[in-house]
C-alpha atoms as a PDB file:
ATOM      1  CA  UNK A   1       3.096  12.357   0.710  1.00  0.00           C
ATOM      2  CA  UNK A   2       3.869  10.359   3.776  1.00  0.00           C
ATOM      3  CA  UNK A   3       2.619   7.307   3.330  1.00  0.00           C
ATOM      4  CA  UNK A   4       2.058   4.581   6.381  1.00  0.00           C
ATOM      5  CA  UNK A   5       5.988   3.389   6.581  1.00  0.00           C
ATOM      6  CA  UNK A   6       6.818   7.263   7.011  1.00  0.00           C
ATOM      7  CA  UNK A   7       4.109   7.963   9.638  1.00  0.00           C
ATOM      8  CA  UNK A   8       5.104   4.128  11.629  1.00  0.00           C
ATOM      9  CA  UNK A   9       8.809   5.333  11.342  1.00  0.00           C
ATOM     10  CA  UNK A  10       7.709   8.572  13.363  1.00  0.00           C
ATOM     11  CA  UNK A  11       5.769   7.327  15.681  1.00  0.00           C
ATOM     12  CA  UNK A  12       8.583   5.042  16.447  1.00  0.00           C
ATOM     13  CA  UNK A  13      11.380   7.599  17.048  1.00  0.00           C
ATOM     14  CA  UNK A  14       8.493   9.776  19.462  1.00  0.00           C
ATOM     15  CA  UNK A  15       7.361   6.541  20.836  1.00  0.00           C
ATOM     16  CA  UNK A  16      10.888   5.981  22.267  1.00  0.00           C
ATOM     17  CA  UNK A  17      11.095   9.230  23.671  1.00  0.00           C
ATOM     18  CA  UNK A  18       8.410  10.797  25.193  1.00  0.00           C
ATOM     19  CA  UNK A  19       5.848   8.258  26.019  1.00  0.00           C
ATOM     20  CA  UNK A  20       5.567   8.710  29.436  1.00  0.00           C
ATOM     21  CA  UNK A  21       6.456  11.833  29.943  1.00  0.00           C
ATOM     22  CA  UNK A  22       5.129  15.587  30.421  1.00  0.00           C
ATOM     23  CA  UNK A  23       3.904  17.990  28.083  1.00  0.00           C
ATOM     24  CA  UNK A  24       5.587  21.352  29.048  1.00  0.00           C
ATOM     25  CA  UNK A  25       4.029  23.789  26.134  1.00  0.00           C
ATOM     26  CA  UNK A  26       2.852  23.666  22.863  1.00  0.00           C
ATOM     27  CA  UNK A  27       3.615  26.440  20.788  1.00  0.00           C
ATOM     28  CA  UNK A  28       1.104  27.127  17.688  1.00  0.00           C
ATOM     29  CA  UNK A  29       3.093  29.676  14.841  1.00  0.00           C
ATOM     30  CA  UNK A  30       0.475  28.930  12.725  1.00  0.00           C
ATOM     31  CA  UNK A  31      -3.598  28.075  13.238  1.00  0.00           C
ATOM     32  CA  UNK A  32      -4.651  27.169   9.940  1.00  0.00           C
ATOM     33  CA  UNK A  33      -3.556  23.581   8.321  1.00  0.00           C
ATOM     34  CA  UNK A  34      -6.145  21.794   6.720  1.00  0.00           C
ATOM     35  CA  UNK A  35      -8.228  22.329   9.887  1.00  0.00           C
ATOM     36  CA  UNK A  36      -7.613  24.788  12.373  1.00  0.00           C
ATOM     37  CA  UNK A  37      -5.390  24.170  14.997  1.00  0.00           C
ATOM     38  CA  UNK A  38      -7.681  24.502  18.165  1.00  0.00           C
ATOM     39  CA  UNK A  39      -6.626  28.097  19.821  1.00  0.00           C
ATOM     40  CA  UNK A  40      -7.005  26.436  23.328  1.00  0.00           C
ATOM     41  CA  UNK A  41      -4.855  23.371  22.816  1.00  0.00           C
ATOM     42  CA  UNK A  42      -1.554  24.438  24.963  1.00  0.00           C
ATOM     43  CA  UNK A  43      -3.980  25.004  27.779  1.00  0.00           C
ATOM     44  CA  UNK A  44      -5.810  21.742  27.255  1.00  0.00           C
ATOM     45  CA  UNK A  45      -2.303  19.831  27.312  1.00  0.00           C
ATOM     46  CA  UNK A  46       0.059  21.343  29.362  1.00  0.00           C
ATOM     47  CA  UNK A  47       1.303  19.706  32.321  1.00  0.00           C
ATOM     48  CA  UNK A  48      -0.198  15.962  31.022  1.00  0.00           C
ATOM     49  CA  UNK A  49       1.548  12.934  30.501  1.00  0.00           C
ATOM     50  CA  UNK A  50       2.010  11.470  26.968  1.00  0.00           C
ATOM     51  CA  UNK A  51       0.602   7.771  27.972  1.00  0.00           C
ATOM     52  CA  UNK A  52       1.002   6.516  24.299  1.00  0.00           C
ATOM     53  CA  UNK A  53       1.809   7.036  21.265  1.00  0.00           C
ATOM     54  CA  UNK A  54      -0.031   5.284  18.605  1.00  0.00           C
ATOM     55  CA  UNK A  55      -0.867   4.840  14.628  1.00  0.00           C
ATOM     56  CA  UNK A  56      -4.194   4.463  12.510  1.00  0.00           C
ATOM     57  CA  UNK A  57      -3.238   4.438   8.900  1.00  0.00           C
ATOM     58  CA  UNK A  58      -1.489   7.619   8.275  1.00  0.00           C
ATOM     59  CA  UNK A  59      -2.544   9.087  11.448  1.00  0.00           C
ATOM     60  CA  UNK A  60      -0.454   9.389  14.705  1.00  0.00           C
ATOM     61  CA  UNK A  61      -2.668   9.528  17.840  1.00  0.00           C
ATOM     62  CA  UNK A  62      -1.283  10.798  21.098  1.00  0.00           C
ATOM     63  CA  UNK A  63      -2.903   9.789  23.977  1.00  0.00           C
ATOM     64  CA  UNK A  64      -2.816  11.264  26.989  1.00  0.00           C
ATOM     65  CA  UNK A  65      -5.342  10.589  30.031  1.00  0.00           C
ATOM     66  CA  UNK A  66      -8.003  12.736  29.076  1.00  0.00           C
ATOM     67  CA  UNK A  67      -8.239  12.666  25.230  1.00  0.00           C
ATOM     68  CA  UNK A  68      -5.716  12.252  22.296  1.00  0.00           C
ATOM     69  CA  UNK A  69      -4.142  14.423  19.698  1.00  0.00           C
ATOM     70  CA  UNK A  70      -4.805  13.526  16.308  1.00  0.00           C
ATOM     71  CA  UNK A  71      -1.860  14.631  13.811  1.00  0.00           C
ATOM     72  CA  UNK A  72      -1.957  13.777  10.141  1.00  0.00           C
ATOM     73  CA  UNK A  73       1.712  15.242   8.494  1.00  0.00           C
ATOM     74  CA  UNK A  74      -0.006  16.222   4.724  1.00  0.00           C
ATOM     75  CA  UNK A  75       1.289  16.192   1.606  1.00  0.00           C
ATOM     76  CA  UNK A  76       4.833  16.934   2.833  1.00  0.00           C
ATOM     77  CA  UNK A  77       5.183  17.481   6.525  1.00  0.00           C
ATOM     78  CA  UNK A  78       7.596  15.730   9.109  1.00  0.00           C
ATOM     79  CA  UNK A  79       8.275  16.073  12.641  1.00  0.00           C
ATOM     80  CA  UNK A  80      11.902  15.884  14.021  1.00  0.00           C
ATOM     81  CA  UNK A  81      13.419  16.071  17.120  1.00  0.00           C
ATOM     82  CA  UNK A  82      15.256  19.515  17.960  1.00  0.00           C
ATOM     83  CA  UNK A  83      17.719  20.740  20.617  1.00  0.00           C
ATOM     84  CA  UNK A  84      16.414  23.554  23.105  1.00  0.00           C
ATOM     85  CA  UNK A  85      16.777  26.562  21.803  1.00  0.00           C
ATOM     86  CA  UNK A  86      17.519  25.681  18.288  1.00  0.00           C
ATOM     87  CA  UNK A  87      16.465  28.376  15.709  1.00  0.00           C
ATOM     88  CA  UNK A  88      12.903  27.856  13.738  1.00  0.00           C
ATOM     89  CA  UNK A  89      13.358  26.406  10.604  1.00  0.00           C
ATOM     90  CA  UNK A  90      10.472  28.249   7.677  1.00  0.00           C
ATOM     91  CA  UNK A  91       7.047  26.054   7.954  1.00  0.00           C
ATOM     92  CA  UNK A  92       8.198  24.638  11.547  1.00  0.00           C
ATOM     93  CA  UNK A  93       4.446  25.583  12.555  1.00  0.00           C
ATOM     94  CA  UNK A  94       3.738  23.333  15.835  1.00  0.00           C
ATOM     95  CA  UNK A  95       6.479  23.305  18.734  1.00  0.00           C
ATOM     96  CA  UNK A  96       5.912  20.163  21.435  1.00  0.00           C
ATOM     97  CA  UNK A  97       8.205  20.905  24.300  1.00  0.00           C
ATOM     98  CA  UNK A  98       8.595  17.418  27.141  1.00  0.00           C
ATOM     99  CA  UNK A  99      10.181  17.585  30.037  1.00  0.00           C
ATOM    100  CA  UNK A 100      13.032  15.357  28.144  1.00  0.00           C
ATOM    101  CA  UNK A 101      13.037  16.466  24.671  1.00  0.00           C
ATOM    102  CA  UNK A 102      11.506  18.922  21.896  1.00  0.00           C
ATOM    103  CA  UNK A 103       9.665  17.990  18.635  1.00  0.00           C
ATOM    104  CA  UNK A 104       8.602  20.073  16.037  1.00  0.00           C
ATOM    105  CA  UNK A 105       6.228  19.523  13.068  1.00  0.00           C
ATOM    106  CA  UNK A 106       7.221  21.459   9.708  1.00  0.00           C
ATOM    107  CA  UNK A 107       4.474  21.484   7.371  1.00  0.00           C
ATOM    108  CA  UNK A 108       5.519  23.813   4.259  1.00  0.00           C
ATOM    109  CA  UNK A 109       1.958  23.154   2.155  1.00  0.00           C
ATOM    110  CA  UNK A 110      -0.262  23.435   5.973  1.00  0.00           C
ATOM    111  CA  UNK A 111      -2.298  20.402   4.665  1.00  0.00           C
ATOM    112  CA  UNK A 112      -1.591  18.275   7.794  1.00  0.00           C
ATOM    113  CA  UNK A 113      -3.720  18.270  10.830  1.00  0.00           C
ATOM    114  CA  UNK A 114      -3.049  18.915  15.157  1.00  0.00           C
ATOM    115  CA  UNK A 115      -6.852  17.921  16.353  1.00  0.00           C
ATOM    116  CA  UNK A 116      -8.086  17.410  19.916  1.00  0.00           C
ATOM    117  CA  UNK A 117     -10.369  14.223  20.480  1.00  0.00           C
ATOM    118  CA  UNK A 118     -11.570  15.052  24.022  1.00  0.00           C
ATOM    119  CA  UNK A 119     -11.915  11.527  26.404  1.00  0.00           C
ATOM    120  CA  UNK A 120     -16.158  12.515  26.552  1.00  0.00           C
ATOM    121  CA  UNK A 121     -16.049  12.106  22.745  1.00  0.00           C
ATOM    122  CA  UNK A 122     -15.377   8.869  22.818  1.00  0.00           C
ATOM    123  CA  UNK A 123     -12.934   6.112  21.574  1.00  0.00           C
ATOM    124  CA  UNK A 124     -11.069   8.225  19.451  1.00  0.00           C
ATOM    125  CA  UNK A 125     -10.823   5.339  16.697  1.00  0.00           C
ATOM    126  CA  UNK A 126     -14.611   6.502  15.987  1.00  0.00           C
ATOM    127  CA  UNK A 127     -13.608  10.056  15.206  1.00  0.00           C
ATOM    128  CA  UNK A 128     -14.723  10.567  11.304  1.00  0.00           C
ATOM    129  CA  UNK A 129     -11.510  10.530   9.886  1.00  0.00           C
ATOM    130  CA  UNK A 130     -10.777   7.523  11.210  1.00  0.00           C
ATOM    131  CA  UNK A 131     -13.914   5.639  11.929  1.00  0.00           C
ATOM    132  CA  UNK A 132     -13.987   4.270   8.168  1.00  0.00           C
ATOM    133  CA  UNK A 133     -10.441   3.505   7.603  1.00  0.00           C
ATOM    134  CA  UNK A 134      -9.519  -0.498   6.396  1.00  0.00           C
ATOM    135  CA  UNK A 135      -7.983  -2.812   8.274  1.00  0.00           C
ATOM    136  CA  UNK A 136      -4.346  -2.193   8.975  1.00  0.00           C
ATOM    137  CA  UNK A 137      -1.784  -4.255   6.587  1.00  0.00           C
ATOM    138  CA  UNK A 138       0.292  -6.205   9.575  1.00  0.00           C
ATOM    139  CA  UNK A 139      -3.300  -6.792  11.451  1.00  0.00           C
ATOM    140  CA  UNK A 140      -3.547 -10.935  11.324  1.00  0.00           C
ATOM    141  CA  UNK A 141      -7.140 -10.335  10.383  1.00  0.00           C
ATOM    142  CA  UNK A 142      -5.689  -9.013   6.566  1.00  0.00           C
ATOM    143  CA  UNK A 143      -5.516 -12.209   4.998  1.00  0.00           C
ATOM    144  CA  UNK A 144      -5.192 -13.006   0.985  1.00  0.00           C
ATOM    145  CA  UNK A 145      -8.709 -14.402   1.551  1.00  0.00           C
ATOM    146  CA  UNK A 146      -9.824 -11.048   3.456  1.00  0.00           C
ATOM    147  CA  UNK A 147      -8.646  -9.715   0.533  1.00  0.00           C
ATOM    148  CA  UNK A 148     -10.359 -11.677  -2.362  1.00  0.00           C
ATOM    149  CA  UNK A 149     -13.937 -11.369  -0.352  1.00  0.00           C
ATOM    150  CA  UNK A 150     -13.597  -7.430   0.107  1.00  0.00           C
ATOM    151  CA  UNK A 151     -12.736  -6.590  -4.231  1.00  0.00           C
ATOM    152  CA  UNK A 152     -15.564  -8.951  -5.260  1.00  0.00           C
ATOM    153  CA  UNK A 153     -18.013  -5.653  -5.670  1.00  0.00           C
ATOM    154  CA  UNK A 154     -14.899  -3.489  -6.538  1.00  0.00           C
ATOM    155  CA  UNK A 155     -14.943  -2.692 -10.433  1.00  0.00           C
ATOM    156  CA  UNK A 156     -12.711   0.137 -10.106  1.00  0.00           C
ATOM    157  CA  UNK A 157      -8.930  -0.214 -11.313  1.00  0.00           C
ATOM    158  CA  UNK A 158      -7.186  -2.108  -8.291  1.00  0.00           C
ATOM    159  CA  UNK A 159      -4.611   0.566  -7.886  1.00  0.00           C
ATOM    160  CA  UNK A 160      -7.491   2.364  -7.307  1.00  0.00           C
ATOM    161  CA  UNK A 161      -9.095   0.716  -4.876  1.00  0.00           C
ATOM    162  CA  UNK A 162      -5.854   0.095  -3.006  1.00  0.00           C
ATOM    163  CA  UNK A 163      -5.377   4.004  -2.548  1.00  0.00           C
ATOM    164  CA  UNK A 164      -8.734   4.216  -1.578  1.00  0.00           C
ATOM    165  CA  UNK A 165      -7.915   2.562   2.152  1.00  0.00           C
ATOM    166  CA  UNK A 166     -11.401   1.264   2.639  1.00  0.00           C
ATOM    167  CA  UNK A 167      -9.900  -2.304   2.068  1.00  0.00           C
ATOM    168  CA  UNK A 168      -6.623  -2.313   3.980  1.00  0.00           C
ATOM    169  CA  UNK A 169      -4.911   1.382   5.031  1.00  0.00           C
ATOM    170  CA  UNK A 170      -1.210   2.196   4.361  1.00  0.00           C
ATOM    171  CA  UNK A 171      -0.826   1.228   0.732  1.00  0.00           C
ATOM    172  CA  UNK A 172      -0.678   4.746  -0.549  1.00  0.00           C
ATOM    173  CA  UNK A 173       0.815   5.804  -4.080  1.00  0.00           C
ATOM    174  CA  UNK A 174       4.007   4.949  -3.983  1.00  0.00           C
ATOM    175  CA  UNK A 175       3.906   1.478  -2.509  1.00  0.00           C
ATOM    176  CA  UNK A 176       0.746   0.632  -4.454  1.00  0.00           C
ATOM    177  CA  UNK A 177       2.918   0.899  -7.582  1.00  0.00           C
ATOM    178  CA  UNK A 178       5.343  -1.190  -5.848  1.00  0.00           C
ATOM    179  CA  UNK A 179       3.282  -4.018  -4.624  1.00  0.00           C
ATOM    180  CA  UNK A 180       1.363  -4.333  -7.889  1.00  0.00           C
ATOM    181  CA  UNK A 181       4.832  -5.057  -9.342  1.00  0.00           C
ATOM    182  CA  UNK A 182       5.715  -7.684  -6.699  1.00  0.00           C
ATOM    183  CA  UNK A 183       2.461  -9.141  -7.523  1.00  0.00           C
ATOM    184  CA  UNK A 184       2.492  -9.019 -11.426  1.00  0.00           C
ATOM    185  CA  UNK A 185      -0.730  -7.679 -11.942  1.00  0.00           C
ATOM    186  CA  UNK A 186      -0.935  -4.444 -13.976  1.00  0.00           C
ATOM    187  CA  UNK A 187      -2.894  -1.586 -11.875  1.00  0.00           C
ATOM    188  CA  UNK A 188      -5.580  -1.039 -14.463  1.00  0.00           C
ATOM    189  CA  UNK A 189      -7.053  -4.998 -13.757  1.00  0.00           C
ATOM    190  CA  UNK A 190     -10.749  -4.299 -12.426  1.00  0.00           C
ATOM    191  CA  UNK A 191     -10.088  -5.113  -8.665  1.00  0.00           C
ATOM    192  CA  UNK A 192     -13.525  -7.690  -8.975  1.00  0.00           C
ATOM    193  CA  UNK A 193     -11.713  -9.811 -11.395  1.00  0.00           C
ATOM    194  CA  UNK A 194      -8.578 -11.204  -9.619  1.00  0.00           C
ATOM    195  CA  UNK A 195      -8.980 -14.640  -8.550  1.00  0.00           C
ATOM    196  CA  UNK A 196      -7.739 -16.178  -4.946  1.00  0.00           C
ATOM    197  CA  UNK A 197      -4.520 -16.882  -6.311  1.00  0.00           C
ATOM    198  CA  UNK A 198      -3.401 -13.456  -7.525  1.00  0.00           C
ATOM    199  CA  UNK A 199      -5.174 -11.895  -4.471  1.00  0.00           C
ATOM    200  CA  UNK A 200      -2.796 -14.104  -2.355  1.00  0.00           C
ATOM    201  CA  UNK A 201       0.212 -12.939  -4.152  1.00  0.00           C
ATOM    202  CA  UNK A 202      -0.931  -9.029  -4.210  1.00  0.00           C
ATOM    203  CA  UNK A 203      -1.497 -10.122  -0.117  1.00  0.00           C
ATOM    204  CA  UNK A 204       2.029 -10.813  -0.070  1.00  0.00           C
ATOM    205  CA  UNK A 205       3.777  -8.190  -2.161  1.00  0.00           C
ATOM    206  CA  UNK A 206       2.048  -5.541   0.187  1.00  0.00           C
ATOM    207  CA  UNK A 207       3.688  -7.352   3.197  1.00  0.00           C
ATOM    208  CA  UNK A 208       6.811  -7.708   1.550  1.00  0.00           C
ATOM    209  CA  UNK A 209       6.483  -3.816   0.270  1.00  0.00           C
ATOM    210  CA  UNK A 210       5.442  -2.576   3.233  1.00  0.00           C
ATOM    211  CA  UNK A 211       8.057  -4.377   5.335  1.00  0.00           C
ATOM    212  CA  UNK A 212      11.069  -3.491   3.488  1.00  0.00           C
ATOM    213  CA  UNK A 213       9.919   0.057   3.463  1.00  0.00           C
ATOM    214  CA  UNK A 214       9.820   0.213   7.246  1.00  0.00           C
ATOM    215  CA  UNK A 215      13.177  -1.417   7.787  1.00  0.00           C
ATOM    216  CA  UNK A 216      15.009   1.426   4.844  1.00  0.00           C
ATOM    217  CA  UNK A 217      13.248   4.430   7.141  1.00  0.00           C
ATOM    218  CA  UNK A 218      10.801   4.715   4.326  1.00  0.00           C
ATOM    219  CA  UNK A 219      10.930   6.543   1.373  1.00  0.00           C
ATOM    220  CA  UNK A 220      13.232   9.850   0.455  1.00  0.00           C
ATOM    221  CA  UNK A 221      10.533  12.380  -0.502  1.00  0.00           C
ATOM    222  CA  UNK A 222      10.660  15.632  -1.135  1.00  0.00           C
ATOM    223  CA  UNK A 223      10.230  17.272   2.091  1.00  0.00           C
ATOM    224  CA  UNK A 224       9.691  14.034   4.857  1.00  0.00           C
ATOM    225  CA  UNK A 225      12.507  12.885   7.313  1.00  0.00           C
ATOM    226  CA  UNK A 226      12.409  11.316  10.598  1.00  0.00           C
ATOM    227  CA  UNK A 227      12.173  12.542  14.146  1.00  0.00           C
ATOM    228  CA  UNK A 228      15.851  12.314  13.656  1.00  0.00           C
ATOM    229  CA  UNK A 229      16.259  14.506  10.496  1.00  0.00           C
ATOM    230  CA  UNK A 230      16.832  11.194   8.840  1.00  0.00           C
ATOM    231  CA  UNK A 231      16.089  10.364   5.341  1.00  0.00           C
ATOM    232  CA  UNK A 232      14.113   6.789   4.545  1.00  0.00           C
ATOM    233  CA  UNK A 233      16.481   4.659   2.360  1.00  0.00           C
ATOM    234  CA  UNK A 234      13.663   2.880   0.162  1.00  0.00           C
ATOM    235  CA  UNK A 235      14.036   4.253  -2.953  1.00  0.00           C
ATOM    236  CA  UNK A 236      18.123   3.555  -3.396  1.00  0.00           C
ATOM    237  CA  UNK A 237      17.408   0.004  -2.333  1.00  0.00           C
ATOM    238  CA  UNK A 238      14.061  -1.384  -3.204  1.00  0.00           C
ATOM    239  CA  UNK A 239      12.154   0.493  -5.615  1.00  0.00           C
ATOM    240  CA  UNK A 240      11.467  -1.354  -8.890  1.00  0.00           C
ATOM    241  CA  UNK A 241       9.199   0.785 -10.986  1.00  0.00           C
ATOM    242  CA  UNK A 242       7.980   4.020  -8.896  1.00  0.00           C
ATOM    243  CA  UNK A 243       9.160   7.533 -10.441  1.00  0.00           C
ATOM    244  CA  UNK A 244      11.167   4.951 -13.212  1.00  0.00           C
ATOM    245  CA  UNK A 245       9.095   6.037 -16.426  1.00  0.00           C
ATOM    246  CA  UNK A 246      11.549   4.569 -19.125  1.00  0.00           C
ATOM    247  CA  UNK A 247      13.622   2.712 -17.581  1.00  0.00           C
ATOM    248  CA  UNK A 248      14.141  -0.550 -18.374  1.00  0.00           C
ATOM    249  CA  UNK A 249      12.444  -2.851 -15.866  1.00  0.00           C
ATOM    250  CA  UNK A 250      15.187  -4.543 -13.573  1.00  0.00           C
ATOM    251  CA  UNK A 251      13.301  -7.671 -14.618  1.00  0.00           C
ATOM    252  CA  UNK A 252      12.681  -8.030 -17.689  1.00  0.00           C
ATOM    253  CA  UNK A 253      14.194  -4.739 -19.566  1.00  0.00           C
ATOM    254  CA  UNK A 254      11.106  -3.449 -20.808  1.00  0.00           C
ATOM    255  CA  UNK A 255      10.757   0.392 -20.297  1.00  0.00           C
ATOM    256  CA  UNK A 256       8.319   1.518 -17.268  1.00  0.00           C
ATOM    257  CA  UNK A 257       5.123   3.278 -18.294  1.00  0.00           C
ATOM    258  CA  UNK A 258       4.031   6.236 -16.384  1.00  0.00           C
ATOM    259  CA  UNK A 259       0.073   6.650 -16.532  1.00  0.00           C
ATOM    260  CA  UNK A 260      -2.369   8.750 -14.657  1.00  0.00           C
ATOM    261  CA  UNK A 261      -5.157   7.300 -12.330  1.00  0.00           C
ATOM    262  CA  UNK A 262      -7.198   8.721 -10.050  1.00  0.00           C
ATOM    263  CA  UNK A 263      -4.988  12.216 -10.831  1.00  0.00           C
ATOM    264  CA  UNK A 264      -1.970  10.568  -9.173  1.00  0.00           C
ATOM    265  CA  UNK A 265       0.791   8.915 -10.887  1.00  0.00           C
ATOM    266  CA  UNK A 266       1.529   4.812 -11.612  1.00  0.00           C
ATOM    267  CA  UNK A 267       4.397   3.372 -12.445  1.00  0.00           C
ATOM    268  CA  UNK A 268       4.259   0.063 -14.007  1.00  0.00           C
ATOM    269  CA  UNK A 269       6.522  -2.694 -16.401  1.00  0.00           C
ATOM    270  CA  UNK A 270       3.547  -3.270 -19.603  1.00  0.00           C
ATOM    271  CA  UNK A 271       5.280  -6.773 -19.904  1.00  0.00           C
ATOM    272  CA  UNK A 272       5.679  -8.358 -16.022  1.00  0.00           C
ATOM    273  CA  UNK A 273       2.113  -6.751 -15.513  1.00  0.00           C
ATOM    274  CA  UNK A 274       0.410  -7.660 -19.071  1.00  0.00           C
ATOM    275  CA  UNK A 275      -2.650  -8.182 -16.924  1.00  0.00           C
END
């Protein structure tokens, strides 16, 4: 799934490009993602001027004067930049045509999400599927002791919580595994019972996580690239443990276990993260 570094990394490469300018068209191949694409939305948006072009967690919101488009890429969409013209590639289900440049959104499992947040709604940041979300990871306000306050009534497994985003958004699977590494703390710890001190290093591995992962492009999963067709450089350069089981941990040697939590995978060393 993209995960926050993925959905930044868009929003950067559409960010550059059409922020500030016209919508021609939308073309809709295909209505039904997780929630239906609204029929009406090339009528609703045609002819206005993107004025931004923003991020909440692993949403991208699109602003224009009168409302914003809320877009959430799924398990395995992407959106990539395309030359006028260019033949439809299978799942490329949403077609944004500018006045400078085409974008297209290829969703092959349709579990993503195109919704309108009208301006009389609202601040759109109060929509439901965002008005709950944690505070973002890079926001000064997410501090080590932010951190330590928020898992005090948090028994769950702190991988757990982390994927949970009601604490801090962005730190999906993949990077949770990551960070708990960085940190030394094995993901099955009850989230209540890290002290200051480890919730100051597990504040740090996330920046440090996070960070790299935006500079590589983000990950290389199965179906994401960037607006550019580009594939994130993470994995070859800074993954220690994710998608590793058995291999011997580039610290210490010790084989990484693969467990299930929460139905989603975790990669972790049993020996750097004895606790």
């Amino acid at each position: 799934m993209p995960e926050l570094p993925e959905v930044e990394t868009t929003r950067r490469g559409l960010d550059s490009v059409i922020t500030g300018h016209q919508l021609n068209e939308i073309r809709i191949h295909h209505h039904q993602f997780r929630w239906p694409i609204p029929e009406n939305l090339n009528q609703i948006l045609q002819g206005h001027v993107l004025q931004a072009c923003e991020r909440r967690g692993k949403y991208l919101l699109l602003a224009f004067e009168h409302g914003g488009l809320i877009i959430h890429l799924g398990m395995s969409g992407s959106i990539r930049r395309v030359a006028p013209g260019e033949f439809l590639l299978k799942h490329d289900h949403v077609e944004f045509v500018f006045d400078n440049a085409e974008f297209r959104l290829n969703d092959p499992r349709r579990f993503g999400a195109v919704l309108w947040h009208p301006a009389e709604n609202g601040d759109i940041l109060n929509h439901q599927l965002l008005a709950r979300l944690g505070i973002e990871p890079f926001d000064p306000q997410f501090t080590a002791t932010y951190l330590h306050k928020a898992l005090q009534d948090k028994k769950s497994a702190i991988k757990t919580v982390l994927l949970s985003g009601e604490i801090v958004v962005g730190v999906g699977n993949i990077y949770a595994s990551e960070s708990l590494f960085r940190a030394r703390i094995n993901p099955q710890t009850a989230a209540q019972t890290l002290s200051h001190a480890r919730c100051k290093r597990l504040h740090q591995a996330i920046l440090d996580t996070l960070t790299a992962a935006l500079e590589s492009g983000g990950s290389t999963l199965k179906d994401y690239t960037g607006t550019n067709g580009e594939v994130g450089a993470y994995f070859a350069i800074h993954a220690a443990v994710y998608d590793k089981e058995n291999v011997p941990c580039k610290s210490c040697g010790t084989p990484i276990r693969k467990i299930i939590q929460g139905q989603r995978a975790t990669y972790f060393c049993p020996k750097c993260q004895r606790y």
